[in-house]
Protein backbone atom coordinates (compact mmCIF):
# COMPACT_ATOMS: atom_id res chain seq x y z
CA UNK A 1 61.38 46.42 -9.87
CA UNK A 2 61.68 43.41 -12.23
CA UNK A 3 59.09 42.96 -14.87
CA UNK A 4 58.54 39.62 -15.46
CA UNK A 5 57.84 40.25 -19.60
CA UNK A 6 60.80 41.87 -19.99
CA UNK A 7 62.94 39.37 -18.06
CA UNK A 8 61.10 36.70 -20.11
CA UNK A 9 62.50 38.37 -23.38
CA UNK A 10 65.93 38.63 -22.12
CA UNK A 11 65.78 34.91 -21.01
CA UNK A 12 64.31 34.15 -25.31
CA UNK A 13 66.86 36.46 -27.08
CA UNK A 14 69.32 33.51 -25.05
CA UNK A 15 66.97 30.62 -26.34
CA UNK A 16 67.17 31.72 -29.92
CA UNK A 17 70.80 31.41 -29.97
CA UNK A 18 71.05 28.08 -28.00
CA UNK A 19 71.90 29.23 -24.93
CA UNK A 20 69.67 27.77 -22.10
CA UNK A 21 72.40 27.91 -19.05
CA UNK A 22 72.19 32.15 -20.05
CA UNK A 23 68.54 31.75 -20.37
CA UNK A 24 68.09 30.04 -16.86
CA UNK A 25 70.55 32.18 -15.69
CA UNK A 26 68.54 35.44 -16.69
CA UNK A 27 65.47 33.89 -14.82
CA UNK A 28 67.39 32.23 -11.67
CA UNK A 29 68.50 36.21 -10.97
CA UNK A 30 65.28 37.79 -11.68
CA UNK A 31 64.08 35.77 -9.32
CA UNK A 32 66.66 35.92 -6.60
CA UNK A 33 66.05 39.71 -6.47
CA UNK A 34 62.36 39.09 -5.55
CA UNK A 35 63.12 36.57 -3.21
CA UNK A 36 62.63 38.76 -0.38
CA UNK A 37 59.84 40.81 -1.68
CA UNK A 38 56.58 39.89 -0.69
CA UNK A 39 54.77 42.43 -3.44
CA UNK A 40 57.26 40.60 -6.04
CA UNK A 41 55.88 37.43 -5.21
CA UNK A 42 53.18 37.62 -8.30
CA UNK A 43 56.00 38.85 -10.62
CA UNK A 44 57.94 35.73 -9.51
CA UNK A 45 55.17 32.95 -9.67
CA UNK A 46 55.15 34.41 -13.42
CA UNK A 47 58.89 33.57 -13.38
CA UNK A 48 58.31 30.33 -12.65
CA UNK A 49 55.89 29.54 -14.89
CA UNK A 50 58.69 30.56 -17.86
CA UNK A 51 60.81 28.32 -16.02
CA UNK A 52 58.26 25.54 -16.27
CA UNK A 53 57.75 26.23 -19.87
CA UNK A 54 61.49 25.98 -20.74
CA UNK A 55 62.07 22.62 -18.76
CA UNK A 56 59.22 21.27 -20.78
CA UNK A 57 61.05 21.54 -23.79
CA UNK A 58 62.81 18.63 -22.54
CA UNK A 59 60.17 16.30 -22.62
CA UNK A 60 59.63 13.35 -20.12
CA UNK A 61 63.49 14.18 -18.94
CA UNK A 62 62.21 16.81 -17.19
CA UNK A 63 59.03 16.48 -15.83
CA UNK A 64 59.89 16.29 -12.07
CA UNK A 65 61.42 20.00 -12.62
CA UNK A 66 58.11 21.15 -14.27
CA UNK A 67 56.29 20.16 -11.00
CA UNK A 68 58.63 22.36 -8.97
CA UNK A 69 58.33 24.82 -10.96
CA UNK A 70 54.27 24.61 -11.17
CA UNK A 71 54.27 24.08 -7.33
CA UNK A 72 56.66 26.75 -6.87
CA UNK A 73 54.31 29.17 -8.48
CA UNK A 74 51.26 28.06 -6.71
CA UNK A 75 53.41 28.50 -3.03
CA UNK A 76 54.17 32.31 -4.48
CA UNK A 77 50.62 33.34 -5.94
CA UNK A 78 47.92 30.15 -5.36
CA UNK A 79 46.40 33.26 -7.93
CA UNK A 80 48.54 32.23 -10.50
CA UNK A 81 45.84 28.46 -11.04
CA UNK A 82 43.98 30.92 -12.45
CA UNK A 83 46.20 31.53 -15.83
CA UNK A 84 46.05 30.31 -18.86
CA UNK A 85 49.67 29.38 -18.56
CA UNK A 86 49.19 27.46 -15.65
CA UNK A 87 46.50 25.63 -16.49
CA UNK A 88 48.39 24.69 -19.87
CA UNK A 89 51.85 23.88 -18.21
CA UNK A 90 50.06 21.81 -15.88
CA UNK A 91 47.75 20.04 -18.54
CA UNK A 92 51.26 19.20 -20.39
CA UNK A 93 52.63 17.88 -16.69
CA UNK A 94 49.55 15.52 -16.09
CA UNK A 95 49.79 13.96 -19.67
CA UNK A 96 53.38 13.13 -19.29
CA UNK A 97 52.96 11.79 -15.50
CA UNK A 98 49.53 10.43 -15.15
CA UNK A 99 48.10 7.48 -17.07
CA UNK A 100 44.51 8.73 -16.73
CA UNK A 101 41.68 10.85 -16.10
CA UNK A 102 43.84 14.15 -17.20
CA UNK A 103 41.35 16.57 -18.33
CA UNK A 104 42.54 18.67 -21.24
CA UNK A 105 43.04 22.15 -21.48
CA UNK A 106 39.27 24.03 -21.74
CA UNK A 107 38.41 26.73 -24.06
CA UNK A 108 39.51 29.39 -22.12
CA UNK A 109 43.15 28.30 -22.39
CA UNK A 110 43.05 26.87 -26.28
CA UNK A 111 41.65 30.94 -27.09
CA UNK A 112 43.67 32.67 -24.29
CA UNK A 113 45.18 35.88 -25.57
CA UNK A 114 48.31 34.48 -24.32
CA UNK A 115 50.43 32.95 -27.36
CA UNK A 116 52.65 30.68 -25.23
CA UNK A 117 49.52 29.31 -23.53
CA UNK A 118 48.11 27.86 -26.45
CA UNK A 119 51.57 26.27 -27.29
CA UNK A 120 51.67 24.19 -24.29
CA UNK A 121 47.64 23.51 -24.80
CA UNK A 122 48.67 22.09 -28.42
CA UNK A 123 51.76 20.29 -26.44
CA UNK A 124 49.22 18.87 -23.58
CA UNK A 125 46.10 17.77 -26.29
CA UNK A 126 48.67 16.32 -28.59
CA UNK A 127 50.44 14.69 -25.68
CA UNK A 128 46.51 13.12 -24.70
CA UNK A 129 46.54 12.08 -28.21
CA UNK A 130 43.54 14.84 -28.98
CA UNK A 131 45.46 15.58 -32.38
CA UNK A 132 42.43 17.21 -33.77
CA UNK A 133 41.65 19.08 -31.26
CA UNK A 134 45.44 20.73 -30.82
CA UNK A 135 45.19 21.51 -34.34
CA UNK A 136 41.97 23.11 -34.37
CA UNK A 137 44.11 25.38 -31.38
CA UNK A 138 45.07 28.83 -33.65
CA UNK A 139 48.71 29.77 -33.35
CA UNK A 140 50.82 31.51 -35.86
CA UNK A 141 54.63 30.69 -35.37
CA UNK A 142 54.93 34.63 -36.07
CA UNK A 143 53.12 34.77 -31.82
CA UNK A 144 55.97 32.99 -30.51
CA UNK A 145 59.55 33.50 -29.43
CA UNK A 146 61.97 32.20 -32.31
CA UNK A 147 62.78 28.94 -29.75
CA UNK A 148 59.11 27.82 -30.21
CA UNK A 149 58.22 28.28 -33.82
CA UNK A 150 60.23 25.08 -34.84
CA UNK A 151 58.49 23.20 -32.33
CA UNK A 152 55.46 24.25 -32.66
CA UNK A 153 55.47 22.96 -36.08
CA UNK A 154 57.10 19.71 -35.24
CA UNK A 155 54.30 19.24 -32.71
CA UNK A 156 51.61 20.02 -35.88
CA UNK A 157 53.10 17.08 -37.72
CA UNK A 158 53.20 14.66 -34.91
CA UNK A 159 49.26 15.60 -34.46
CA UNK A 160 48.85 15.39 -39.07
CA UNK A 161 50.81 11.92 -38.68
CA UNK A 162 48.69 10.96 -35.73
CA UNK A 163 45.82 11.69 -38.34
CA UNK A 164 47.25 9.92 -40.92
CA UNK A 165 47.67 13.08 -42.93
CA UNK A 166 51.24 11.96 -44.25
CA UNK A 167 51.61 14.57 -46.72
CA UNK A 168 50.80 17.41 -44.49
CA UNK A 169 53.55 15.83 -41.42
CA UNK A 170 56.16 15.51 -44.40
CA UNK A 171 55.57 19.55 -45.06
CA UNK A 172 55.13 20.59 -41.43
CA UNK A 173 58.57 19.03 -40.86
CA UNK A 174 59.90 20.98 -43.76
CA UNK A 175 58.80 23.92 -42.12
CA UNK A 176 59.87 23.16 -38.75
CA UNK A 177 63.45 22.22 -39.90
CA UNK A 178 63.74 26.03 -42.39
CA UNK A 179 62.24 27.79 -38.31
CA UNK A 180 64.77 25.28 -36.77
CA UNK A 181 69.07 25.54 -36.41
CA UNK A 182 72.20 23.47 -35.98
CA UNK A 183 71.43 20.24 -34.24
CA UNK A 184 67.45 21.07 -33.86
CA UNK A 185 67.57 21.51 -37.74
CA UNK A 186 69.28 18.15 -38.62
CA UNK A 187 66.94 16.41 -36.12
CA UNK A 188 63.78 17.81 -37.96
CA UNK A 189 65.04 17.18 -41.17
CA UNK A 190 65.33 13.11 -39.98
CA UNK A 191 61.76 13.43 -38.81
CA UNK A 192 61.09 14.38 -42.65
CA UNK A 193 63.30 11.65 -43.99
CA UNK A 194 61.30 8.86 -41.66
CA UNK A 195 58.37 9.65 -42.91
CA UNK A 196 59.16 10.08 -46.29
CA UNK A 197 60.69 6.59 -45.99
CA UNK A 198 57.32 4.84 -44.25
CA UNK A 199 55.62 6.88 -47.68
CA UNK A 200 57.75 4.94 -50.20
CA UNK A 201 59.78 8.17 -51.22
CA UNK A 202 63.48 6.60 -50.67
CA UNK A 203 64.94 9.09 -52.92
CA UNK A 204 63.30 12.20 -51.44
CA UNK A 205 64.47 10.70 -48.08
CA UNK A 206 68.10 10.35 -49.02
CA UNK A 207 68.21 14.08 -50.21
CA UNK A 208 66.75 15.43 -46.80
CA UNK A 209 69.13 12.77 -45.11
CA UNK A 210 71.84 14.75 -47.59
CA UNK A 211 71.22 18.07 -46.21
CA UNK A 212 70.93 16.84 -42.79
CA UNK A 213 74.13 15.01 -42.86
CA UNK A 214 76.29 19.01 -43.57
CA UNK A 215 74.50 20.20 -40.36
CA UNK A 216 76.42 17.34 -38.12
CA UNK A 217 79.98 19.00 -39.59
CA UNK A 218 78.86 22.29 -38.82
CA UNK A 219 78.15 21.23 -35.18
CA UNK A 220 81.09 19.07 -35.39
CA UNK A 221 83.43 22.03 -36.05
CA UNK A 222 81.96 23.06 -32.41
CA UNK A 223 83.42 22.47 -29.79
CA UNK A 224 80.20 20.29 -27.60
CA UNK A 225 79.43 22.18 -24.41
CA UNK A 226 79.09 19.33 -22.26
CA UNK A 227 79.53 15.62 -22.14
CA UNK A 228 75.50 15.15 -22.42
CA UNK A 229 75.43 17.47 -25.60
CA UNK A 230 77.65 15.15 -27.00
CA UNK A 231 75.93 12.35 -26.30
CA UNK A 232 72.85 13.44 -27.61
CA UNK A 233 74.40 14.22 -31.00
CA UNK A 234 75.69 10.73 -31.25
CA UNK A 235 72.89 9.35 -30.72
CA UNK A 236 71.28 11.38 -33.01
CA UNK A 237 73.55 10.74 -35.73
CA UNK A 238 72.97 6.95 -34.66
CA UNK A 239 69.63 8.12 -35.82
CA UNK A 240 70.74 9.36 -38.88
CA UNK A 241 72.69 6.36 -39.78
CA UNK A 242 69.05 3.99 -39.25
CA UNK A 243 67.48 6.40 -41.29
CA UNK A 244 69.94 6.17 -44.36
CA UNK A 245 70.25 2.22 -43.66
CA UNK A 246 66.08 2.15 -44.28
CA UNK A 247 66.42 4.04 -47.45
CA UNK A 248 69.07 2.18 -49.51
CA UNK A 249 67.41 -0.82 -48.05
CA UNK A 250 63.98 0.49 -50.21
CA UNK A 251 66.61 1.79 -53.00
CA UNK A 252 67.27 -2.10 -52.99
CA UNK A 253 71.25 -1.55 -51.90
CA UNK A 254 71.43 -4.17 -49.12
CA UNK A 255 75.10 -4.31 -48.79
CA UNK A 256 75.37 0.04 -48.27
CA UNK A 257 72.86 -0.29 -45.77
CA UNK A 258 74.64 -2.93 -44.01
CA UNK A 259 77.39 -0.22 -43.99
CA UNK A 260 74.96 2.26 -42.59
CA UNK A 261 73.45 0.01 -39.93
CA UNK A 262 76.68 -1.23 -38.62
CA UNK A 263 77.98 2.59 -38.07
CA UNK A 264 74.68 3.20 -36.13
CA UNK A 265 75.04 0.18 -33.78
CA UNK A 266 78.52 1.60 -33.26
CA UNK A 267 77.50 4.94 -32.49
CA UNK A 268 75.14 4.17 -30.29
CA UNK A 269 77.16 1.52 -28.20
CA UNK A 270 79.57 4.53 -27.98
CA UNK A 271 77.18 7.14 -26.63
CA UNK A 272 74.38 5.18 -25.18
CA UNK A 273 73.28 1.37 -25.59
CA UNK A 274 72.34 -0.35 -28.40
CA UNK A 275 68.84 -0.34 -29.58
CA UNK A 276 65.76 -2.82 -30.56
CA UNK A 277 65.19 -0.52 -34.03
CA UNK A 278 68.52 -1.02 -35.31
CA UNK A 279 68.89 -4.42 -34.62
CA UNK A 280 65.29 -5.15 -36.31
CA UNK A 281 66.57 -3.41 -39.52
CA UNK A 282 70.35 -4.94 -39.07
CA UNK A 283 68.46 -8.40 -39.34
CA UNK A 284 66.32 -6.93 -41.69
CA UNK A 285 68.87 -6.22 -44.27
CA UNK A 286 70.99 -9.53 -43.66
CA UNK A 287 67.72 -11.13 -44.37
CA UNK A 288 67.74 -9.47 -48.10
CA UNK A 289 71.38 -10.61 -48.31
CA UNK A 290 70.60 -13.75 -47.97
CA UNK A 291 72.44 -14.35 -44.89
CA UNK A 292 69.71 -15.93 -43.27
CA UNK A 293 71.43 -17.11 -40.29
CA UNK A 294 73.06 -13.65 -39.19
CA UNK A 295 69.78 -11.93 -39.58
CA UNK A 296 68.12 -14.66 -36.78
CA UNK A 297 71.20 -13.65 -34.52
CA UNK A 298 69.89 -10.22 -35.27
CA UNK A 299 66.14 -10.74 -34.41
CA UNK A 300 67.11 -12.81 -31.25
CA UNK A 301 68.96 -9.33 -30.69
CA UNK A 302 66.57 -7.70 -31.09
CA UNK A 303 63.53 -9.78 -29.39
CA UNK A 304 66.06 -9.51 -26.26
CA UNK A 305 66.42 -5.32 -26.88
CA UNK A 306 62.54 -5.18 -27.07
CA UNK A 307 59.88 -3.43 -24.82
CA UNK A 308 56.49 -5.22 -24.59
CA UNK A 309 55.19 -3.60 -27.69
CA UNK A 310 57.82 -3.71 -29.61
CA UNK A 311 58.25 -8.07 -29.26
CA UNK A 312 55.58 -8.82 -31.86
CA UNK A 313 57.88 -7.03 -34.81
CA UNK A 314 60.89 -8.91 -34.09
CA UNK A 315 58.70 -11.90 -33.58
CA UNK A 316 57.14 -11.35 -37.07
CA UNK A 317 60.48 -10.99 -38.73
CA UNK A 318 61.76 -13.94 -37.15
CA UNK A 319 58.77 -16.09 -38.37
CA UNK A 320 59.27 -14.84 -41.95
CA UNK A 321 62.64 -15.11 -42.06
CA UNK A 322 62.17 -19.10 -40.71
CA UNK A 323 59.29 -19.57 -43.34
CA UNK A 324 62.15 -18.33 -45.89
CA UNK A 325 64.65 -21.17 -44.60
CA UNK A 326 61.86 -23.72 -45.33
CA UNK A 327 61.50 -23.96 -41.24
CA UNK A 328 57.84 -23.49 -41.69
CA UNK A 329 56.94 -25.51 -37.69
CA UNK A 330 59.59 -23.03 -36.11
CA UNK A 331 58.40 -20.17 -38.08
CA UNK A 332 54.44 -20.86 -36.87
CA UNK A 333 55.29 -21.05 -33.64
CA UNK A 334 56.51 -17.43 -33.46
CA UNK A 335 53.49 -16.69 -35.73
CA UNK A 336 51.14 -17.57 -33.17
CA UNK A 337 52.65 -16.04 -30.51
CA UNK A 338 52.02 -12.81 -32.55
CA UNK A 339 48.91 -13.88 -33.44
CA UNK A 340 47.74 -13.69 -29.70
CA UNK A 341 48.95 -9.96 -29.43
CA UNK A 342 45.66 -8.14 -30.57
CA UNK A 343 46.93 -4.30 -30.82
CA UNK A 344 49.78 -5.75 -33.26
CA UNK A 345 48.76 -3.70 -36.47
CA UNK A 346 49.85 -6.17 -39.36
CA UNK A 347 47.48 -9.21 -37.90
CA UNK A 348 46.36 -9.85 -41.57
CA UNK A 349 50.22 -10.32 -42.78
CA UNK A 350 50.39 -12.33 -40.01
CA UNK A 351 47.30 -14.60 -40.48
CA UNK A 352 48.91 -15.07 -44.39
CA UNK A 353 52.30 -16.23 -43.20
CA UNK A 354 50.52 -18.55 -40.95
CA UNK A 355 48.68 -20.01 -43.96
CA UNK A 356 51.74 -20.20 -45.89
CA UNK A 357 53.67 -22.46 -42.88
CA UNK A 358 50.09 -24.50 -43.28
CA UNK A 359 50.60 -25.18 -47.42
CA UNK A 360 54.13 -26.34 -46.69
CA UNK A 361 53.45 -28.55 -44.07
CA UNK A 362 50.48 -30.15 -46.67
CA UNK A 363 47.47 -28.87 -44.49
CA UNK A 364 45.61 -27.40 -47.15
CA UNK A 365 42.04 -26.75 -45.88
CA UNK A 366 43.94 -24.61 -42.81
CA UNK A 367 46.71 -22.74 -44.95
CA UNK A 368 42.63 -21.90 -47.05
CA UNK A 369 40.89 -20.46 -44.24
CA UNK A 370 43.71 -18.87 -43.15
CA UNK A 371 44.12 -17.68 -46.28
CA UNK A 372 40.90 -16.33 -47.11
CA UNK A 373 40.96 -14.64 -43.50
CA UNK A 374 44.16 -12.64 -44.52
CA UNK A 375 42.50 -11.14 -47.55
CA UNK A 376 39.33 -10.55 -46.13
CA UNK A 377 40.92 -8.09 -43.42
CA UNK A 378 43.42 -6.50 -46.43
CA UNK A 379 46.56 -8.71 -46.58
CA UNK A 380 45.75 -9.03 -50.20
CA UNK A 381 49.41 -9.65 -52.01
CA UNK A 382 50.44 -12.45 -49.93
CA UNK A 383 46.77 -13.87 -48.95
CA UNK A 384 46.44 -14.26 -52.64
CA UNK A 385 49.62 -16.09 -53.06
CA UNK A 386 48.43 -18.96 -51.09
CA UNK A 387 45.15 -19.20 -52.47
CA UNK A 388 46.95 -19.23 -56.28
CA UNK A 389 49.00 -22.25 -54.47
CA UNK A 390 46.29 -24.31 -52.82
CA UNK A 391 44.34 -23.91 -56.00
CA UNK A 392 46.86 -24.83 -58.22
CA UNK A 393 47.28 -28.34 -56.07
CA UNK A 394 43.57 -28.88 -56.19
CA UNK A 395 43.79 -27.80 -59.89
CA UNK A 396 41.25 -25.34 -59.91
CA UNK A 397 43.18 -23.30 -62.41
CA UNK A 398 40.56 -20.75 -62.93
CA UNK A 399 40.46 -19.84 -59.36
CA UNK A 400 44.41 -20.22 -59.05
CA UNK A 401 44.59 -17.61 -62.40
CA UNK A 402 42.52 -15.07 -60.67
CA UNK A 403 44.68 -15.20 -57.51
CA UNK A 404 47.77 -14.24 -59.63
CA UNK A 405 46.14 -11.44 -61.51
CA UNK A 406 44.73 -10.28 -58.37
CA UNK A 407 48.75 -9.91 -57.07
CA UNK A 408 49.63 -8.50 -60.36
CA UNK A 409 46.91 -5.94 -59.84
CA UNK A 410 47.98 -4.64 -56.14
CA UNK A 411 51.44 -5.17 -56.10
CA UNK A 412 54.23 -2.67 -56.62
CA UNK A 413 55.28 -2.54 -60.07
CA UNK A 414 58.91 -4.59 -60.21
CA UNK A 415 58.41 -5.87 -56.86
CA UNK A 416 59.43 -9.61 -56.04
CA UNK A 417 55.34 -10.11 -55.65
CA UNK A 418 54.71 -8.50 -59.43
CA UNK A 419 57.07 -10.58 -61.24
CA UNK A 420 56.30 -13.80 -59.23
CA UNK A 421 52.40 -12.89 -59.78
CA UNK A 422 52.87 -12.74 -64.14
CA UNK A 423 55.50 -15.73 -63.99
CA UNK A 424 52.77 -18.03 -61.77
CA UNK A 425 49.35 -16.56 -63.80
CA UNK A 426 51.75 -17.16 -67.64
CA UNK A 427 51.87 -21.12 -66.13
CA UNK A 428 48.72 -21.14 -65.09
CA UNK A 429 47.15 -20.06 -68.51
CA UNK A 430 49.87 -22.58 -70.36
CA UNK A 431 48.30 -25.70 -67.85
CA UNK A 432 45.16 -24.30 -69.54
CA UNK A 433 45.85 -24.35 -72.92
CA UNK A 434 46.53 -20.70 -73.88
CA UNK A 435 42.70 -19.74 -74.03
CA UNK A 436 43.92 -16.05 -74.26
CA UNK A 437 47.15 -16.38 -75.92
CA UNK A 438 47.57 -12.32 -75.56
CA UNK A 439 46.98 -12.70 -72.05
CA UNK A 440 50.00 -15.10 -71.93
CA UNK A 441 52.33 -13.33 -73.54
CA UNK A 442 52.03 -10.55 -71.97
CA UNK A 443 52.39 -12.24 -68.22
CA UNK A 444 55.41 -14.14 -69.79
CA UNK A 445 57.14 -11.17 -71.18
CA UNK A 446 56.90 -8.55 -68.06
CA UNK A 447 58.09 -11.58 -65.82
CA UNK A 448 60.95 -12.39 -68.34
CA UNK A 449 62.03 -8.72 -68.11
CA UNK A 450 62.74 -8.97 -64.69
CA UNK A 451 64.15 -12.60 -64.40
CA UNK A 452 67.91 -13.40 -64.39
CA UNK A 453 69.14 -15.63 -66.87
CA UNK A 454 70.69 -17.63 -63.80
CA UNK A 455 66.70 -17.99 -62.73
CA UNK A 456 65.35 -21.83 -63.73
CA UNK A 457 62.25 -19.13 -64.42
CA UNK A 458 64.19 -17.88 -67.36
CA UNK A 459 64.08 -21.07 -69.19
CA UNK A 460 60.14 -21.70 -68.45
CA UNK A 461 58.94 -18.32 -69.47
CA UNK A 462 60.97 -18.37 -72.85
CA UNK A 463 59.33 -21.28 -73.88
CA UNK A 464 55.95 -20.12 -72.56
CA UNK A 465 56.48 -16.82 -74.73
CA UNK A 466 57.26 -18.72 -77.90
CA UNK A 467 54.23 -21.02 -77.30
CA UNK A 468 51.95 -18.40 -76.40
CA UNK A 469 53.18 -16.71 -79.45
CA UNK A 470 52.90 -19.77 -82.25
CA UNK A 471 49.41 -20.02 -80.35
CA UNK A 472 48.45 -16.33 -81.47
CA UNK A 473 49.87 -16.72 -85.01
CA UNK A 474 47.31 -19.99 -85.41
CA UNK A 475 44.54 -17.85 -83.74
CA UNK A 476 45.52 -14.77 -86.39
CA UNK A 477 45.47 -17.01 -89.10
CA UNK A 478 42.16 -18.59 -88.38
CA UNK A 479 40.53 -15.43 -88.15
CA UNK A 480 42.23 -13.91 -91.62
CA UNK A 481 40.66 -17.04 -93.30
């Protein structure tokens, strides 16, 4: 007689080495030999609910062969609804197929004794975007077949990014990528790399992206088992490719990322189609070239490439990238049309580049509001840049000063905001006469640090420095008299 556990751990010991054709294999016979049996038919409704829980691994690809293997189980044993398994595997198939009123998986299932239950109740709550609640589910990777434990903690930083727990996703994917192997392994590794890029850790990214980057030779050196396989791991080392374009990008190496991005658009118009992400960044980095032109081409790309959600980026980046050429009517009217998109999470940035288009076209009490709206929802950096501007025109100099500290204050240390925050608040305090002389010199001197001799900036902030510094020496004299 078979025995459904035991068949289930032949059908792993395949998983853990990559096989899945041996692992479906081991189940497809198991349950050929009960076929016939009516007493078997509870052993083989068990069977298919192991089938069910390996074609989940494959995501939305597969969800029409989780049904049959859900309904399938239900024709053998209608019993079977009654499992924790069940209910999971089928909480898991309504997220991915219905758009709503999918209950999630009850109490009974999130404490069943059953180990690969609660991994498809984490799958189904995280998938209903309850990330709390799947990780309040307890699982120990130790409780699962080797195949799983990777996963499970790749599905524990989806839900601690979901969360905005960005430290804890950046370790769970560390975790998941030791548990995971070969192709698995580099693909977790990337998931650590894009987060530690969207945290401002370039560096740490490029050293993940290092040891991800040995794990494509290894599976190189192997021969692919089918067309698809290969596929997938060019598109995966498209991936990879992004990924190492977005980090010299931060590392401020425009032309290697060019490099990078080009070999990812290449890969994947060799083993799929090309993408809206990489022709964002592609116009993204031709942008910081200064190839302004090219990087429109790329953003038209892209806007073409897009999905509904995804339009407002490339119609941001456009904008910008417009309001950089001095365009600033073409660049509002792709503003607004982002402006109008209300889930669009960088509405603020968006509001301030609107006021910006406003100052150069000479409408000053609209690029204010504007303004003012931008910082008070937490564009700060470039809100306060136009502020500093319109208040410099109206000559409110006090107002326009505290606009340029407040820059200096929340930008990035060395950024292109920073140094253009101490060169505007060292003029500012020079229109006014050097009341803090200090003050000046010390805006003048971090800005000329960072300013090419080739800048016209150069020039200025030397002779603000030496006239904030003959200023001091009077002030120091006074006072030793």
């Amino acid at each position: 007689m078979i025995d459904a556990e035991t068949t289930w751990q032949q059908a792993c010991t395949a998983l853990a080495g990559g096989d899945y054709e041996a692992a479906y294999g081991v189940l497809d016979a198991a349950l050929g030999e009960l076929e016939d049996n009516k007493s078997g038919r509870p052993v083989a409704a068990r069977l298919c609910l192991y089938m069910g829980s390996m074609h989940a691994l494959y995501g939305d690809a597969a969800t029409e062969q989780l049904g049959t293997a859900l309904n399938d189980a239900r024709t053998l044993s209608p019993a079977v609804k009654g499992e924790a398994l069940y209910a999971a595997l089928n909480a898991e198939f309504e997220a991915r197929t219905l758009d709503e009123g999918v209950a999630p998986p009850d109490a009974t299932v999130r404490e069943a004794t059953d180990p690969l239950a609660r991994f498809h109740a984490i799958c189904a709550l995280s998938l209903l975007e309850e990330p709390q609640a799947a990780l309040d589910v307890h699982l120990a990777s130790g409780e699962l077949p080797p195949h799983l434990r990777w996963r499970l903690r790749s599905w524990q930083a989806d839900c601690q990014e979901g969360l905005g727990h960005t430290e804890d996703a950046i370790n769970l994917y560390a975790e998941a990528a030791h548990l995971a192997a070969g192709l698995d392994r580099a693909v977790m590794l990337q998931e650590q790399a894009a987060l530690l890029i969207q945290n401002g850790q370039p560096e740490e990214a490029k050293k993940v992206l290092d040891s991800a980057r040995m794990l494509y030779n290894a599976v190189q050196r192997t021969p692919a088992a089918n067309p698809a396989q290969i596929e997938d791991e060019g598109m995966t080392l498209a991936t990879w490719h992004y990924l190492r374009a977005q980090a010299l990008l931060q590392l401020d190496q425009p032309e290697a990322a060019f490099e990078m991005i080009r070999e990812a658009d290449r890969l994947e118009r060799q083993h799929g189609a090309s993408g809206y992400v990489v022709a964002l960044l592609r116009g993204q980095i031709l942008s910081h070239m200064g190839q302004q032109e090219e990087a429109i081409a790329s953003f038209e790309a892209a806007l073409k490439l897009a999905e509904d959600g995804d339009r407002p980026f490339a119609n941001h980046e456009l904008g910008v990238v417009l309001l950089d050429m001095d365009r600033p009517v073409e660049a509002r009217d792709r503003l607004e049309v982002v402006l109008n998109e209300p889930d669009y999470p960088y509405l603020p940035e968006v509001l301030a580049d609107i006021a910006e288009c406003d100052y150069r076209l000479g409408r000053m009490p609209e690029a204010q509001l504007a303004a003012e709206q931008a910082l008070a929802q937490g564009a700060v950096i470039p809100a306060s840049l136009v502020l500093g501007s319109v208040a410099l025109d109206y000559f409110q100099l006090d107002d326009a000063l505290e606009h340029y500290e407040r820059v200096v204050r929340e930008a990035a240390p060395d950024s292109r905001d920073w140094i253009t925050g101490h060169q505007m608040a060292a003029d500012v305090m020079a229109q006014q006469g050097f009341p803090n002389p200090a003050a000046a010199i010390a805006h003048a001197q971090q800005a000329l640090d960072h300013t090419p001799e080739s800048d016209d900036w150069h020039g200025t902030l030397q002779d603000l420095l030496a006239k904030a510094q003959a200023m001091l020496g009077q002030q120091d004299g006074r006072m030793l008299n």
